[in-house]
Protein backbone atom coordinates (compact mmCIF):
# COMPACT_ATOMS: atom_id res chain seq x y z
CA UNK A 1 9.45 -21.71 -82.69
CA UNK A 2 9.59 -23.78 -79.63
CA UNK A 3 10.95 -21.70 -76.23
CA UNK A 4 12.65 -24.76 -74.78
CA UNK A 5 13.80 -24.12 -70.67
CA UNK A 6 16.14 -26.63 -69.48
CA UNK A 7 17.71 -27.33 -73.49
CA UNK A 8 20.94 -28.22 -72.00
CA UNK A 9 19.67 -31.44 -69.97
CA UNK A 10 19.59 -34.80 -70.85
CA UNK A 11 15.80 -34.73 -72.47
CA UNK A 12 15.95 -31.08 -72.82
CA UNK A 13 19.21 -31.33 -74.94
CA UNK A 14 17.80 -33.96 -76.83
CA UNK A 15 14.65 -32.64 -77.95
CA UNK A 16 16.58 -29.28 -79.43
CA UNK A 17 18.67 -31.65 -80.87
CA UNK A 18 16.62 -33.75 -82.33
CA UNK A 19 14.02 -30.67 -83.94
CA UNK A 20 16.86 -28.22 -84.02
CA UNK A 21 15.11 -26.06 -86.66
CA UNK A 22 12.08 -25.78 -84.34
CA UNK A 23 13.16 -24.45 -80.95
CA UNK A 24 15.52 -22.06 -79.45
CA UNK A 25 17.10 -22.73 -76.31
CA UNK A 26 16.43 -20.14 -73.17
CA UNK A 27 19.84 -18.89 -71.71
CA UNK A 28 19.97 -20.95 -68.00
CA UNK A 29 20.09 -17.71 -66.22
CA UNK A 30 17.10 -16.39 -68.08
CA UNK A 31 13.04 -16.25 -67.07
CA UNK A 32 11.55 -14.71 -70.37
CA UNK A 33 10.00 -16.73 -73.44
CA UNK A 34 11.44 -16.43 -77.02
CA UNK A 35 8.64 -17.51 -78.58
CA UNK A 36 4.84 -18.44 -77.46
CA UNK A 37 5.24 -21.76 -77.26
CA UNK A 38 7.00 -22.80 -73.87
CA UNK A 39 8.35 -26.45 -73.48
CA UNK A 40 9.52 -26.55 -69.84
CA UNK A 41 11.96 -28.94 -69.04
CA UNK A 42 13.64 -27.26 -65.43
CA UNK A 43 13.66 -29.86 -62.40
CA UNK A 44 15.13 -31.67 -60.18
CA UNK A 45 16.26 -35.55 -61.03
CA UNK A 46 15.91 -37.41 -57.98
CA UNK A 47 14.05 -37.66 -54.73
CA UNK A 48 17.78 -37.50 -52.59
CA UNK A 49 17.89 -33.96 -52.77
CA UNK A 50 16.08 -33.76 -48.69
CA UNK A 51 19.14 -35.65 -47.42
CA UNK A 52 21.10 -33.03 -48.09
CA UNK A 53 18.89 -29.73 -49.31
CA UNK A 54 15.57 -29.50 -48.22
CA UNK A 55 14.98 -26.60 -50.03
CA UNK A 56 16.49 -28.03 -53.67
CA UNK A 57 13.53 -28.96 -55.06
CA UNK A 58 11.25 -26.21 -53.81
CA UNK A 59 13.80 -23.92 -55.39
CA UNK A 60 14.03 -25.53 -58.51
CA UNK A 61 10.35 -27.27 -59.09
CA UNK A 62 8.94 -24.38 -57.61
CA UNK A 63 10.57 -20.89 -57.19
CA UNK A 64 12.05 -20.72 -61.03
CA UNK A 65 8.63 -22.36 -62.83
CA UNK A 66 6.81 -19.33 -60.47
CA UNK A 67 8.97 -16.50 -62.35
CA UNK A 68 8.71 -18.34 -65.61
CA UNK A 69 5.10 -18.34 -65.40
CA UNK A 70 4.70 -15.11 -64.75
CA UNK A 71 7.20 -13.77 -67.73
CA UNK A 72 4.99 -15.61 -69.42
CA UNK A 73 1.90 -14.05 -68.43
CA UNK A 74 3.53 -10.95 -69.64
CA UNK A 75 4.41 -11.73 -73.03
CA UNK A 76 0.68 -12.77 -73.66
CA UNK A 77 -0.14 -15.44 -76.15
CA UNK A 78 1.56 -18.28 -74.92
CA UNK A 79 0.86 -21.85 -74.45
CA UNK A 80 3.36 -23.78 -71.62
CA UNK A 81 4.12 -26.84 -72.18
CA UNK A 82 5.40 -28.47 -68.67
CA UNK A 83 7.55 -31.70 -68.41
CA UNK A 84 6.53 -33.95 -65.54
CA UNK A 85 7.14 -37.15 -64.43
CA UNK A 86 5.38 -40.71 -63.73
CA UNK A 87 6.58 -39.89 -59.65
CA UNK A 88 3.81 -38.23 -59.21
CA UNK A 89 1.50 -40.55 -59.23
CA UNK A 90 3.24 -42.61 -56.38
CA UNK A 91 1.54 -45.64 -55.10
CA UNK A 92 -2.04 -45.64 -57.29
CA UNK A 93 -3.96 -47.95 -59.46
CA UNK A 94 -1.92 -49.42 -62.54
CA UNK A 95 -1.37 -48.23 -65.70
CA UNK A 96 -1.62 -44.71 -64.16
CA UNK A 97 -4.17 -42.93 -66.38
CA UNK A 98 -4.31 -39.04 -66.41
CA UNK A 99 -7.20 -39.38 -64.44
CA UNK A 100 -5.52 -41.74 -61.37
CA UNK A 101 -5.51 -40.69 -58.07
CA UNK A 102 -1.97 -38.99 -57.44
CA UNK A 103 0.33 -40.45 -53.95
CA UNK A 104 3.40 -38.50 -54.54
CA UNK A 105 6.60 -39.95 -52.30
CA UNK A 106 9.21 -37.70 -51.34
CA UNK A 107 10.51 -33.95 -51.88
CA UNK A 108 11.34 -34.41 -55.52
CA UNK A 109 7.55 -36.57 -56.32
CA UNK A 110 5.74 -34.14 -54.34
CA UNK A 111 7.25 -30.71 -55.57
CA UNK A 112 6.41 -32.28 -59.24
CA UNK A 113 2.89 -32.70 -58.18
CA UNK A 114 2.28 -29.51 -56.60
CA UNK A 115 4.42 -27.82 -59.57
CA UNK A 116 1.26 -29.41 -61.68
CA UNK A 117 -1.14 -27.85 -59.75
CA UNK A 118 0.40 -24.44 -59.94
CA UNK A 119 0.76 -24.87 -63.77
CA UNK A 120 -2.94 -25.52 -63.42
CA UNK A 121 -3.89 -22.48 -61.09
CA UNK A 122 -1.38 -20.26 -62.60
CA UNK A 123 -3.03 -20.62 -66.08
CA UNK A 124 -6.37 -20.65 -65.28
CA UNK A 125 -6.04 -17.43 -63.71
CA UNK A 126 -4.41 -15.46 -66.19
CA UNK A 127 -5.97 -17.66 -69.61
CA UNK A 128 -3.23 -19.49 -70.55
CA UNK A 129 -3.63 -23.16 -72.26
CA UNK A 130 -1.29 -25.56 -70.85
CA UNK A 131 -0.21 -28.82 -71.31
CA UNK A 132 0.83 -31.69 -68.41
CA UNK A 133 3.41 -34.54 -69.83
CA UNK A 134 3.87 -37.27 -67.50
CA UNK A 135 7.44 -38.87 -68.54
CA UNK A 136 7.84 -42.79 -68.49
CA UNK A 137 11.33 -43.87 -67.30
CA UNK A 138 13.83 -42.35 -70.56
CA UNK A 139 16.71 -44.15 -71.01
CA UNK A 140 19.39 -43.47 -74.59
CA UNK A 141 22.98 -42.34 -75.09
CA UNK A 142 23.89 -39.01 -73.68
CA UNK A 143 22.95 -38.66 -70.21
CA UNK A 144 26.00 -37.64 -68.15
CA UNK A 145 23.79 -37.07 -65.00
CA UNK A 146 23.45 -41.28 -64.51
CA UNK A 147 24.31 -42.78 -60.85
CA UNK A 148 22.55 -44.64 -58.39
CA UNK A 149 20.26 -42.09 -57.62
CA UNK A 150 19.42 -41.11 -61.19
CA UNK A 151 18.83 -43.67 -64.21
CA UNK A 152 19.85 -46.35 -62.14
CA UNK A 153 19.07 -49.12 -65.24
CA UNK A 154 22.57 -46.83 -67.08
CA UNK A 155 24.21 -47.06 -63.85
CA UNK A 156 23.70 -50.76 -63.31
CA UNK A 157 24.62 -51.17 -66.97
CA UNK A 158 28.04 -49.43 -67.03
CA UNK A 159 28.57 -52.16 -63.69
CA UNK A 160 27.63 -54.89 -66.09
CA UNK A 161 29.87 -53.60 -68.82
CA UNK A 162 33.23 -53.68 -66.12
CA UNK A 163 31.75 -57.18 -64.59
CA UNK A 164 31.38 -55.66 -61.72
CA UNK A 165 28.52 -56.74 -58.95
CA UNK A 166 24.89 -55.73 -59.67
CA UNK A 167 22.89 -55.23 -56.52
CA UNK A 168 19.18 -55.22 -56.78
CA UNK A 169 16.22 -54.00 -54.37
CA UNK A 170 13.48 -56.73 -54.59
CA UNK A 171 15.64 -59.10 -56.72
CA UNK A 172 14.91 -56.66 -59.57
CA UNK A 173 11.09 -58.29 -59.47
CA UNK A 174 9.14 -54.69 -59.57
CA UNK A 175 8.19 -53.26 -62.99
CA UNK A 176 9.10 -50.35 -65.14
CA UNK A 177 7.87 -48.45 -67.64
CA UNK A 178 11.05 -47.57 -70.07
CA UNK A 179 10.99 -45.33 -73.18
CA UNK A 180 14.15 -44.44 -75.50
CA UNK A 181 14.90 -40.82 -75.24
CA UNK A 182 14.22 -40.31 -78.93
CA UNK A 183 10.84 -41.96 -78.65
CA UNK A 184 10.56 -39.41 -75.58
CA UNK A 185 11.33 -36.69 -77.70
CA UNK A 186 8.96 -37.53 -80.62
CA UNK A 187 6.04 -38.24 -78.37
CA UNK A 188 6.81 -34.39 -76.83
CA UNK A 189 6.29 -33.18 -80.31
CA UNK A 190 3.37 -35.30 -81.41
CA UNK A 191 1.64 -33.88 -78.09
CA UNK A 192 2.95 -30.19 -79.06
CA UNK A 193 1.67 -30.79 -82.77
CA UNK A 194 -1.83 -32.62 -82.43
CA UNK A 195 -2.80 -32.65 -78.81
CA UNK A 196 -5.93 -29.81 -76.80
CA UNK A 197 -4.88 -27.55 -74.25
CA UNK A 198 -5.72 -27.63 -70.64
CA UNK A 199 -4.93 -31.55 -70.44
CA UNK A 200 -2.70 -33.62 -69.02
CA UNK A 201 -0.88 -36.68 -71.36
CA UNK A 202 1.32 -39.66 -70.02
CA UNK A 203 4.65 -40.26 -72.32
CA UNK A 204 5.54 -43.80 -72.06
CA UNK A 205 5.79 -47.10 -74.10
CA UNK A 206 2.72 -49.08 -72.78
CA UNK A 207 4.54 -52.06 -72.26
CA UNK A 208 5.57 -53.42 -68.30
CA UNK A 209 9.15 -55.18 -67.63
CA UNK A 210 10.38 -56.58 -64.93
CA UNK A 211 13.86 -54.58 -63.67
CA UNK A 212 15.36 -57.98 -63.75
CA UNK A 213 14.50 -58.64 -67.38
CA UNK A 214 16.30 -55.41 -68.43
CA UNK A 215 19.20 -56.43 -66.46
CA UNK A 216 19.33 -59.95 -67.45
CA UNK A 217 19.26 -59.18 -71.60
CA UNK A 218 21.70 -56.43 -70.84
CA UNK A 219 24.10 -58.53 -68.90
CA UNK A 220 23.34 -61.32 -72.37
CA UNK A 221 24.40 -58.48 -74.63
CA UNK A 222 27.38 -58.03 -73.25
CA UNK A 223 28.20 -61.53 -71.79
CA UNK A 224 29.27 -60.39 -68.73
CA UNK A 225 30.36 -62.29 -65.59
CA UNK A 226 28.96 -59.25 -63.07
CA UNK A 227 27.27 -61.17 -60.07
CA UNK A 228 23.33 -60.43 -59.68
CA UNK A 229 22.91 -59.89 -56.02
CA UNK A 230 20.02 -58.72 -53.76
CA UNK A 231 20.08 -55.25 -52.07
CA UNK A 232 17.81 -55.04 -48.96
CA UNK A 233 15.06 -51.88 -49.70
CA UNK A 234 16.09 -49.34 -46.40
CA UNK A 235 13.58 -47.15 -44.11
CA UNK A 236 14.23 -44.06 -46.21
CA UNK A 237 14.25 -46.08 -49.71
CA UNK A 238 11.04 -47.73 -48.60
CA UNK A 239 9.70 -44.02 -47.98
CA UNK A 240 10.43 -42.22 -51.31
CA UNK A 241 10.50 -45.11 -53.81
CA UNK A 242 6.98 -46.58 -55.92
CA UNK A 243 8.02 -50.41 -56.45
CA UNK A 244 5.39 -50.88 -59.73
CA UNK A 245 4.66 -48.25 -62.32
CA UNK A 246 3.84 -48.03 -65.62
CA UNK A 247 1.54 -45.77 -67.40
CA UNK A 248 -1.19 -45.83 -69.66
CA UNK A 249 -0.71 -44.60 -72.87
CA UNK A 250 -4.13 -44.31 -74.60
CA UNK A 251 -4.24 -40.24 -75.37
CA UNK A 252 -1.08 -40.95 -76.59
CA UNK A 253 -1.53 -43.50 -78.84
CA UNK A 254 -4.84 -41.99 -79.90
CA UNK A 255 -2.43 -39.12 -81.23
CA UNK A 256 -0.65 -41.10 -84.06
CA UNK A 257 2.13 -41.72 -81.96
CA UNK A 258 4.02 -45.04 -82.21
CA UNK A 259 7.78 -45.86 -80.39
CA UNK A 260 10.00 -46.70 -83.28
CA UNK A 261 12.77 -48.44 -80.90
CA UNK A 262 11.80 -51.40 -78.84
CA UNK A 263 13.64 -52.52 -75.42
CA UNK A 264 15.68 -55.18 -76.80
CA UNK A 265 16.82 -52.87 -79.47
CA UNK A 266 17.71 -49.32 -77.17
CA UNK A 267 19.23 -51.32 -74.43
CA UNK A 268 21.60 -53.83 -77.45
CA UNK A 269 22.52 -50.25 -78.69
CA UNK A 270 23.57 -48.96 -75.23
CA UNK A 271 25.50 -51.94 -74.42
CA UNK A 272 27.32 -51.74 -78.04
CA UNK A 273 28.26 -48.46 -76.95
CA UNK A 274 29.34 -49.30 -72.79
CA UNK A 275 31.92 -52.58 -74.33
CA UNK A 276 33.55 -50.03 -76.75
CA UNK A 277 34.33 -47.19 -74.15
């Protein structure tokens, strides 16, 4: 069984969901592994947090992983399995390998990073394998957490859906990295299933789109009459946000693991969903 921290988020939730018979969820409140494998989901979402809570992600990407990884020093015989994020890698050579040189921007980006390193250090120490997943961009049905901090492609699309205006930094022209949540989830449990310990794996779909594109086929799905405008990139934007990323996907793919929905298809399904609401 799968000790899954975090099973109530939107990836979290989805995973258990989607390999219920596999994992059992750790009560939110609750430090201590069910099982030896650990699949650690717990973080912070967005790099806004310092505006209002400096210490939100240090508490969060830091403080809880900390007594985590020390319950699970306890129990012995586990391997951790820790959920991280293409943000770390910041502004670096692209597709990001594994092996890129990491530029972290802002509190959330940089407590990710340095939550890697402790993972590292932590396990090291005390002989436990590990495994580092850096997560694509995961868009799919069930994420209540979207705004315009947080899954802004959702955000923009519920705007499409009610015609409303669509403001874009850059025009839209800066590139993503998108995978559906369920690919997400699958490519978790490929790594879980076939992949060594003591590494770190990117989770994405390999393929590059332009922000606009995503926008433009999504606005075509649902014909709508939403204005595309431009929104101009501010001081503290410019500081935490990476305009290009998208990852390479080799150890991945090397796995056996292929996404079974493409762009076109996730985003038609999303915007079926947004013009029935």
């Amino acid at each position: 069984m799968i000790s899954v921290f975090g099973g109530t988020g939107f990836i979290g939730g989805s995973f258990v969901q989607q390999f219920s018979d596999k994992c059992v969820v750790v009560p939110r409140d609750s430090r201590k592994p069910l099982s030896d494998d650990v699949l650690y989901f717990i973080s912070t979402t967005d790099n806004y947090g310092v505006l209002s809570n400096p210490r939100r992600d240090v508490d969060v990407n830091l403080a809880i992983l900390c007594d985590v990884l020390w319950e699970c020093k306890k129990r012995g015989n586990c391997t951790f399995n820790f959920i991280s994020s293409w943000f770390v890698y910041g502004e670096t050579e692209l597709p990001a390998r594994e092996d890129s040189q990491c530029n972290p921007k802002g509190f959330y980006s940089i407590t990710k990073k340095c939550a890697e390193d402790l993972v590292k250090s932590f396990c090291a120490c005390h002989g436990i394998p590990y495994r580092i997943l850096r997560l694509c961009n995961v868009y799919g049905s069930g994420d209540e957490g979207v705004s315009s901090k947080k899954n802004v492609l959702q955000f923009l699309m519920e705007k499409l859906s009610l015609n409303e205006e669509v403001s874009l930094h850059h025009a839209g022209n800066f590139i993503r990295d998108y995978l559906h949540v369920t690919d997400v989830c699958s490519a978790i449990k490929t790594v879980l299933d076939n992949a060594g310990t003591n590494e770190v794996i990117n989770i994405g779909s390999g393929e590059k789109h332009t922000f606009k594109y995503l926008i433009d086929i999504s606005k075509d799905y649902m014909e709508s009459s939403s204005p595309v405008t431009i929104m101009e990139v501010t001081d503290f934007q410019e500081s935490i946000q990476v305009k290009d990323m998208w990852l390479d996907v080799s150890k991945l793919t090397a796995l056996g693991f292929k996404p079974s929905v493409s762009i076109e298809d996730g985003l038609k399904e999303l915007c079926l969903q947004l013009k029935i609401k």
